[in-house]
Structure formats: structure tokens, C-alpha cells
C-alpha atoms as a PDB file:
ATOM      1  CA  UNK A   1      72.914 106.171 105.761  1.00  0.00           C
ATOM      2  CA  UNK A   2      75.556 104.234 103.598  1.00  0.00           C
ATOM      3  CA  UNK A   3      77.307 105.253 100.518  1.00  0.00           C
ATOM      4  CA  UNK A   4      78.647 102.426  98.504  1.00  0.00           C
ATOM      5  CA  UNK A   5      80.891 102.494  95.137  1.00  0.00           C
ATOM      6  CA  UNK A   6      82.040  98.928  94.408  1.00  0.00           C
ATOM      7  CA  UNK A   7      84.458  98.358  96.483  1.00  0.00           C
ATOM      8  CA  UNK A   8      84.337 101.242  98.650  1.00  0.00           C
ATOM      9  CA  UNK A   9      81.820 101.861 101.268  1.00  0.00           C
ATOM     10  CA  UNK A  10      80.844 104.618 103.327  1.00  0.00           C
ATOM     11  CA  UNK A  11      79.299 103.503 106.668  1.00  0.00           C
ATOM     12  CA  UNK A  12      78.740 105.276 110.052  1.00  0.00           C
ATOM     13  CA  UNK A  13      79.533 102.757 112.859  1.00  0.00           C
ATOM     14  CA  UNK A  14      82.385 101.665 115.519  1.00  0.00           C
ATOM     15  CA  UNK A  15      85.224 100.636 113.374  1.00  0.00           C
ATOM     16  CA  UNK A  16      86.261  98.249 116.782  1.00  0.00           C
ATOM     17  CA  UNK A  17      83.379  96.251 115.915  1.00  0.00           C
ATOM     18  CA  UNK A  18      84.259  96.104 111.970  1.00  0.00           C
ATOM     19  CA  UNK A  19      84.465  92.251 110.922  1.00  0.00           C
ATOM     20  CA  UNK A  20      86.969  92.910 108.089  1.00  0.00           C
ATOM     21  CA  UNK A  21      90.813  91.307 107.640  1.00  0.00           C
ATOM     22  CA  UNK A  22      92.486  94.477 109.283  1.00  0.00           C
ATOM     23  CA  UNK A  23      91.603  98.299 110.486  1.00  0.00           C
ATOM     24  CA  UNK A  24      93.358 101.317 110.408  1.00  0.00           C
ATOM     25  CA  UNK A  25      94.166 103.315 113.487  1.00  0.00           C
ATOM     26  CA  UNK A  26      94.577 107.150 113.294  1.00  0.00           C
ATOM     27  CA  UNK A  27      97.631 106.709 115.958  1.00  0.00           C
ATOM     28  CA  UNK A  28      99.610 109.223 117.457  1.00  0.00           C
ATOM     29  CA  UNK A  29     103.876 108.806 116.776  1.00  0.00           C
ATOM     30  CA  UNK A  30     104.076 107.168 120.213  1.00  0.00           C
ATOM     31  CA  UNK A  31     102.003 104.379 119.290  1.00  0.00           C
ATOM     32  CA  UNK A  32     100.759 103.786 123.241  1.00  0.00           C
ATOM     33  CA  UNK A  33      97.243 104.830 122.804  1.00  0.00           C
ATOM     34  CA  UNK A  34      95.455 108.200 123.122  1.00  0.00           C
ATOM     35  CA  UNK A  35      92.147 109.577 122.615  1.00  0.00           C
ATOM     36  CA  UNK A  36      89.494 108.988 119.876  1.00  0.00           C
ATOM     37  CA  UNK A  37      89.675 105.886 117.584  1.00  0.00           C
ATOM     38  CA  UNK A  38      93.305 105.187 118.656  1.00  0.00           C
ATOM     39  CA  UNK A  39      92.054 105.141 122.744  1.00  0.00           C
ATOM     40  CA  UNK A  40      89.194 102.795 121.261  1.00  0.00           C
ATOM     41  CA  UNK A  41      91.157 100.548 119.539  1.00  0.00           C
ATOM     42  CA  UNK A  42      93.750  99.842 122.262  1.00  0.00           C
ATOM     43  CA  UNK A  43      90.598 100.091 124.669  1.00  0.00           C
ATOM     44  CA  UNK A  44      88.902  97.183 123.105  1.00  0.00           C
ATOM     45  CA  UNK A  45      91.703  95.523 121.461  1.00  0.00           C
ATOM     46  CA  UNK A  46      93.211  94.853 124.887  1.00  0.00           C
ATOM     47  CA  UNK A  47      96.566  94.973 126.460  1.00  0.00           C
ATOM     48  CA  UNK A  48      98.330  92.744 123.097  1.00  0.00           C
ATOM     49  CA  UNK A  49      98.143  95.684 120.689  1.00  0.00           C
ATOM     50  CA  UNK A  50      99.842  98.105 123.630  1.00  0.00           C
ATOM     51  CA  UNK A  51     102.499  95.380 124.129  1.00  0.00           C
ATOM     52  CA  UNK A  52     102.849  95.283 120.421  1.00  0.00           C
ATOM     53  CA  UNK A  53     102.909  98.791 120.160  1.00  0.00           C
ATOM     54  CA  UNK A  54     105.926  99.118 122.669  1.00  0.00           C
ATOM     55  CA  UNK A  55     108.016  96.605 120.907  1.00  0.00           C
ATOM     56  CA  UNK A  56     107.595  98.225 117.933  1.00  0.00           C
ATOM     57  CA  UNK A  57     109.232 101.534 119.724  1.00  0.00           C
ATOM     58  CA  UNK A  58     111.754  99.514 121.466  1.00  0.00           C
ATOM     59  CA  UNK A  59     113.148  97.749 118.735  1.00  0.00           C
ATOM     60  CA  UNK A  60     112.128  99.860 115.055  1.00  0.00           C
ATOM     61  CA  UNK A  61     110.822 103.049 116.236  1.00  0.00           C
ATOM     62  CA  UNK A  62     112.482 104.342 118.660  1.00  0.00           C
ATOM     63  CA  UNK A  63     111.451 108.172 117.959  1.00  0.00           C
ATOM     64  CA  UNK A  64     108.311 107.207 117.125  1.00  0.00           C
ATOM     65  CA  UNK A  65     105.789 106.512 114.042  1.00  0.00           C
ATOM     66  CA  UNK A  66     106.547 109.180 111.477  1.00  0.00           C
ATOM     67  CA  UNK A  67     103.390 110.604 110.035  1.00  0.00           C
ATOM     68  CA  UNK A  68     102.556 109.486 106.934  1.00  0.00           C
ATOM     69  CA  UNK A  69     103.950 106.123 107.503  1.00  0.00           C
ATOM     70  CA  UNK A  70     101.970 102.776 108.429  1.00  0.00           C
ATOM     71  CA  UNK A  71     102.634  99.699 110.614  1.00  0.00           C
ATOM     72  CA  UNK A  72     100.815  96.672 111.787  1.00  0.00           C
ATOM     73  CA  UNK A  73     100.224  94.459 114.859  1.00  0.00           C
ATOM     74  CA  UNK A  74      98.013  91.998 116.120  1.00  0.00           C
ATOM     75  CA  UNK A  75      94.473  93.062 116.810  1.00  0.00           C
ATOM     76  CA  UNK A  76      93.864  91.576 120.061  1.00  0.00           C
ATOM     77  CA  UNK A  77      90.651  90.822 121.275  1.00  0.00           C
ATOM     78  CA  UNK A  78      88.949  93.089 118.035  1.00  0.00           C
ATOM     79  CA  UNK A  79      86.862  90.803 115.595  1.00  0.00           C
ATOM     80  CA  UNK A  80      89.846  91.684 112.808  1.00  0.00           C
ATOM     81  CA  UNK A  81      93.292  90.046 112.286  1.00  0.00           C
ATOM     82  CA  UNK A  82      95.599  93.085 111.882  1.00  0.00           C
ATOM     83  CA  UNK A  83      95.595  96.720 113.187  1.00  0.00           C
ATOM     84  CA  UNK A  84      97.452  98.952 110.667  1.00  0.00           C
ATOM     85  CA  UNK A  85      98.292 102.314 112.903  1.00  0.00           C
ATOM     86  CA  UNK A  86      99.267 105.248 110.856  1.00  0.00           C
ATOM     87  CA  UNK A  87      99.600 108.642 111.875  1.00  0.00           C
ATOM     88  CA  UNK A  88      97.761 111.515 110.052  1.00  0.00           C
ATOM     89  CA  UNK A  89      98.614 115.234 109.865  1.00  0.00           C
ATOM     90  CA  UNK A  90      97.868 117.982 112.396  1.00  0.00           C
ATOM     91  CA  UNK A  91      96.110 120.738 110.226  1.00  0.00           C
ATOM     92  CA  UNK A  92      97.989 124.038 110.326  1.00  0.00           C
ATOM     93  CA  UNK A  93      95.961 125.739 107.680  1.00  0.00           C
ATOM     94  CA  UNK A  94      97.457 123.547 104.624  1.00  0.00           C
ATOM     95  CA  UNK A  95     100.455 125.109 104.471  1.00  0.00           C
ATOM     96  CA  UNK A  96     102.713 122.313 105.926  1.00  0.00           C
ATOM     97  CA  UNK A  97     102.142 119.939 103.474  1.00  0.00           C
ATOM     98  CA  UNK A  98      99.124 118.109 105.392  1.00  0.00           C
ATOM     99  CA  UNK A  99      97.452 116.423 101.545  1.00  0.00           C
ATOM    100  CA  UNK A 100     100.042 114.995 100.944  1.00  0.00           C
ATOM    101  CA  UNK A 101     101.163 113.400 104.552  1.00  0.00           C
ATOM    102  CA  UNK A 102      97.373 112.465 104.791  1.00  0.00           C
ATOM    103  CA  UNK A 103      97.233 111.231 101.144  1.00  0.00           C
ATOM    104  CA  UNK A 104     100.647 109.120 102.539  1.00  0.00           C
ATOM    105  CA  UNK A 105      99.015 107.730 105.588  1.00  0.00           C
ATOM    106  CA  UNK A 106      96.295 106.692 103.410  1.00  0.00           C
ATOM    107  CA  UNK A 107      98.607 104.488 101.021  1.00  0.00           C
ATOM    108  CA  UNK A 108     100.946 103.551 103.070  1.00  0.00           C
ATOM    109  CA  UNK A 109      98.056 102.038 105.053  1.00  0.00           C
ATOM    110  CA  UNK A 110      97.057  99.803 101.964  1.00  0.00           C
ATOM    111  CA  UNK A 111     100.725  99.070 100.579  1.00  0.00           C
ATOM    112  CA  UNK A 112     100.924  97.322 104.567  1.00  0.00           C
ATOM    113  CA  UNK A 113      97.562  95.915 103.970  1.00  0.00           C
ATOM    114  CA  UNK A 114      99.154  94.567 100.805  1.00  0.00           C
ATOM    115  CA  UNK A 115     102.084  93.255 102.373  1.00  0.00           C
ATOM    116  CA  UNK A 116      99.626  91.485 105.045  1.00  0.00           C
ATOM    117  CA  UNK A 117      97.086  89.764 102.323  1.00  0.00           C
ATOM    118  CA  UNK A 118      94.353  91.869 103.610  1.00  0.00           C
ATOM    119  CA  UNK A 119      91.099  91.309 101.788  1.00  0.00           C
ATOM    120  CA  UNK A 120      89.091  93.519 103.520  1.00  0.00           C
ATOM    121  CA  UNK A 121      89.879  96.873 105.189  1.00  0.00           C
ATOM    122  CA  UNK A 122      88.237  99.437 107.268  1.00  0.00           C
ATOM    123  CA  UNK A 123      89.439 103.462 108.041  1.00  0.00           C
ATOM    124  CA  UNK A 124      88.631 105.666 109.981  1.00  0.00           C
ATOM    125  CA  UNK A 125      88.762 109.371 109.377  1.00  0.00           C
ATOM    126  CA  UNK A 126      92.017 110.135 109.580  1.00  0.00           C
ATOM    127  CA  UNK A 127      93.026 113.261 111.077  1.00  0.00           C
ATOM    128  CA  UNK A 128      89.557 114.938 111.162  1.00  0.00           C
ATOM    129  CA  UNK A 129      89.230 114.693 114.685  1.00  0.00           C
ATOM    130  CA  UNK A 130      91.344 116.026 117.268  1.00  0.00           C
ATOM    131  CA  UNK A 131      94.088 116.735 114.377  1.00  0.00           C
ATOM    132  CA  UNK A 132      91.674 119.698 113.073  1.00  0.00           C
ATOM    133  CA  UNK A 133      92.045 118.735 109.431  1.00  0.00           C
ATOM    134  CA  UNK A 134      88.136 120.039 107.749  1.00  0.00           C
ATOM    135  CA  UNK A 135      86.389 116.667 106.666  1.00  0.00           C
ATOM    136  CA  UNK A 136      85.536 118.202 103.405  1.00  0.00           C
ATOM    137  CA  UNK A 137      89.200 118.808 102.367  1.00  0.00           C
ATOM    138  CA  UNK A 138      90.331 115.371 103.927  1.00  0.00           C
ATOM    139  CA  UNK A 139      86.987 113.407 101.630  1.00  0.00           C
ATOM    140  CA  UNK A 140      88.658 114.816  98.318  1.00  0.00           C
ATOM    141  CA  UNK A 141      92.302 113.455  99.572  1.00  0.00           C
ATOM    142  CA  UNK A 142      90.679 110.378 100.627  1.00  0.00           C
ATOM    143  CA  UNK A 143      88.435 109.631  97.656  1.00  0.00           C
ATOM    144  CA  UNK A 144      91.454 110.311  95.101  1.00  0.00           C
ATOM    145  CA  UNK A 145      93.823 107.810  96.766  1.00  0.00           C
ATOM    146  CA  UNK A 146      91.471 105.126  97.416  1.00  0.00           C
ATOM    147  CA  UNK A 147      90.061 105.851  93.494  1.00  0.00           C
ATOM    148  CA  UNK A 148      93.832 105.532  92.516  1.00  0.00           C
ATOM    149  CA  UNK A 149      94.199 102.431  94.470  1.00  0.00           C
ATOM    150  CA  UNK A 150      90.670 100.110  93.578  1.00  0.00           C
ATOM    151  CA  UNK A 151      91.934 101.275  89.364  1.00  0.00           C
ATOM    152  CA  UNK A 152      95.397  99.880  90.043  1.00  0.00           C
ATOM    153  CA  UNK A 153      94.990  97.254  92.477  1.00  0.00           C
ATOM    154  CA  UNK A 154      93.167  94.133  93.138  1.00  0.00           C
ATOM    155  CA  UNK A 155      93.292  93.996  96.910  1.00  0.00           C
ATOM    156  CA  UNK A 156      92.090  94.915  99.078  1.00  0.00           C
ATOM    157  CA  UNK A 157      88.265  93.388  97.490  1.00  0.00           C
ATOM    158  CA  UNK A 158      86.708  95.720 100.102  1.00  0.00           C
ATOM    159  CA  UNK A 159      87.625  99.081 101.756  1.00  0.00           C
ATOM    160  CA  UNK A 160      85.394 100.799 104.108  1.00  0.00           C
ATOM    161  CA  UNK A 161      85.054 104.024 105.710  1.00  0.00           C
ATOM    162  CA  UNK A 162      84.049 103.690 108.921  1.00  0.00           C
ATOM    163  CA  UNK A 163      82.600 107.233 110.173  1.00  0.00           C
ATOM    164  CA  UNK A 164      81.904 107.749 113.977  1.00  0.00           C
ATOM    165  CA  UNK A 165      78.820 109.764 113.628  1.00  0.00           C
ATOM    166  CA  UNK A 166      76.460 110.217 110.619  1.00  0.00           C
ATOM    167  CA  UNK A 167      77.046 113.629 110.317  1.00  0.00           C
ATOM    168  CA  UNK A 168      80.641 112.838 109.040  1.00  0.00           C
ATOM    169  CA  UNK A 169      79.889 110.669 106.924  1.00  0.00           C
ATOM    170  CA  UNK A 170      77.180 113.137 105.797  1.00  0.00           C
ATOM    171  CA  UNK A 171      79.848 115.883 104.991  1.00  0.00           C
ATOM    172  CA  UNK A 172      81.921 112.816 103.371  1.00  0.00           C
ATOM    173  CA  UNK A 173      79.107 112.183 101.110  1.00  0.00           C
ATOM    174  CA  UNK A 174      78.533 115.992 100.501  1.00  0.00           C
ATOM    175  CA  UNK A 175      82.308 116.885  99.579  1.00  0.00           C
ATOM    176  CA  UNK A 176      82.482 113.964  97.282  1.00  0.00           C
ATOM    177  CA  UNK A 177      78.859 115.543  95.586  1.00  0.00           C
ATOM    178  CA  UNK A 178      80.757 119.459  95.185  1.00  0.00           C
ATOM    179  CA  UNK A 179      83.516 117.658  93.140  1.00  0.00           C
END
């Protein structure tokens, strides 16, 4: 199943094996790797994006990757150029401001891709996962930035959501419907 809107696209796949400019990793603040999409990236991204990763905390982020904000390394050994890392919201009900932090991560993901030249982007579901935010809530977040970003910008020519099973993308495809 694929869902495509001009330049968006709605895929289920491995978003390590994504042949686009640059993908998006739903990090954690620490930047050295955990589970889900951020243990596959570094897992087959290889030991450059780690090394990256700990510069980065060594000499700009000491405390860590604030969530809602975005930064970029090297990809590694990934088919890409770029690994944008942002960290997404932990879900606490929606009463600590998690649309908007998510709606952040999103953007500040493409401003970076911006900055970079990136043509082409793929995301994962950020914070859907482990981070407990309901896929249906994070589509309509989703869908309204990237909307807000294809009317007003130029680049990237593609973005793609890259889903890890197809019954995400499934309930992406189904929240976007109940708008």
C-alpha cells in the first residue's frame, strides 16, 4: 500500500534503505543510539554517525538534543547523504504541549534539510513508537506541517513517510480520511 499526494508519499518500508538526499531519525536527547528507528539507523549507518553524534554533545550539546529541535550528520554507510536526528515528544496525554513539540521536530527537520540542499527527504513516525504518542493524533500534526511546508516551499521536491509496518501507515491513511 502507498499513498501519494505530489510531493508527499506514504510508503511502508525500512527508512535505512531509503535512497533519498537525507532521513530523519526519531533520536533520543543523547544522540548515542537507542531502540527503534534511532538503534537502526546508527545500526546500519555504522560507527561515523555515533562518532558524529558524540561530537555534537561534546562540543554544541552538551545537555543533550532538546526536543523539538533538529541536527544533522553524516549518514555513514546508509544509501543517503545526511541524517537529520530530531527528538519527538513523549505523550503524557496532550497536556504537555506534545503538537506542538512534534509539529517542531517536524519543521525544524525540514528548515535543516533546507539549510543542507536536501532534495529529497524521508521520516519516520516520529514519536509513535516507544514515545506513546496515538498515530492518529500524530497523522493530523504531521499532515498540517508538511501541507504548510510543500504550499510555502520549494524544497524539499520529495518528502516521504516511511512507515515500519503497513498497519501504520494504514492508520496514517485512515486519520488523514476522518479529517
Amino acid at each position: 500500500m502507498t499513498w501519494y499526494n505530489g510531493r508527499l508519499e506514504a510508503v511502508s518500508g525500512d527508512i535505512t534503505a531509503c535512497r533519498v538526499d537525507a532521513i530523519v531519525n526519531a533520536a533520543n536527547s543523547t544522540l548515542l543510539g537507542g531502540g527503534g528507528v534511532d538503534g537502526a539507523i546508527h545500526k546500519a549507518g555504522g560507527p561515523s554517525i555515533l562518532a558524529e553524534c558524540r561530537r555534537l554533545r561534546t562540543e554544541k550539546l552538551p545537555d543533550g538534543l532538546p526536543t523539538g529541535h533538529a541536527v544533522a550528520t553524516g549518514a555513514g554507510n546508509l544509501p543517503c547523504r545526511h541524517v537529520i536526528h530530531t527528538v519527538g515528544p513523549i505523550w503524557f496525554g496532550g497536556s504537555r504541549n506534545e503538537e506542538t513539540l512534534l509539529a517542531n521536530a517536524y519543521r525544524n527537520s525540514l528548515r535543516t534539510a533546507l539549510e543542507l540542499g536536501v532534495k529529497s527527504i524521508a521520516f519516520p513516525a516520529i514519536s509513535t513508537g516507544i514515545y506513546g504518542y496515538p498515530p492518529d493524533k500524530a497523522a493530523k500534526v504531521v499532515w498540517n506541517v508538511l501541507c504548510e511546508h510543500v504550499e510555502h516551499k520549494e524544497q524539499p521536491e520529495k518528502i516521504q513517510l516511511v512507515f515500519f509496518s503497513p498497519a501504520s501507515l494504514a492508520a496514517f491513511i485512515n486519520a488523514l480520511s476522518a479529517r
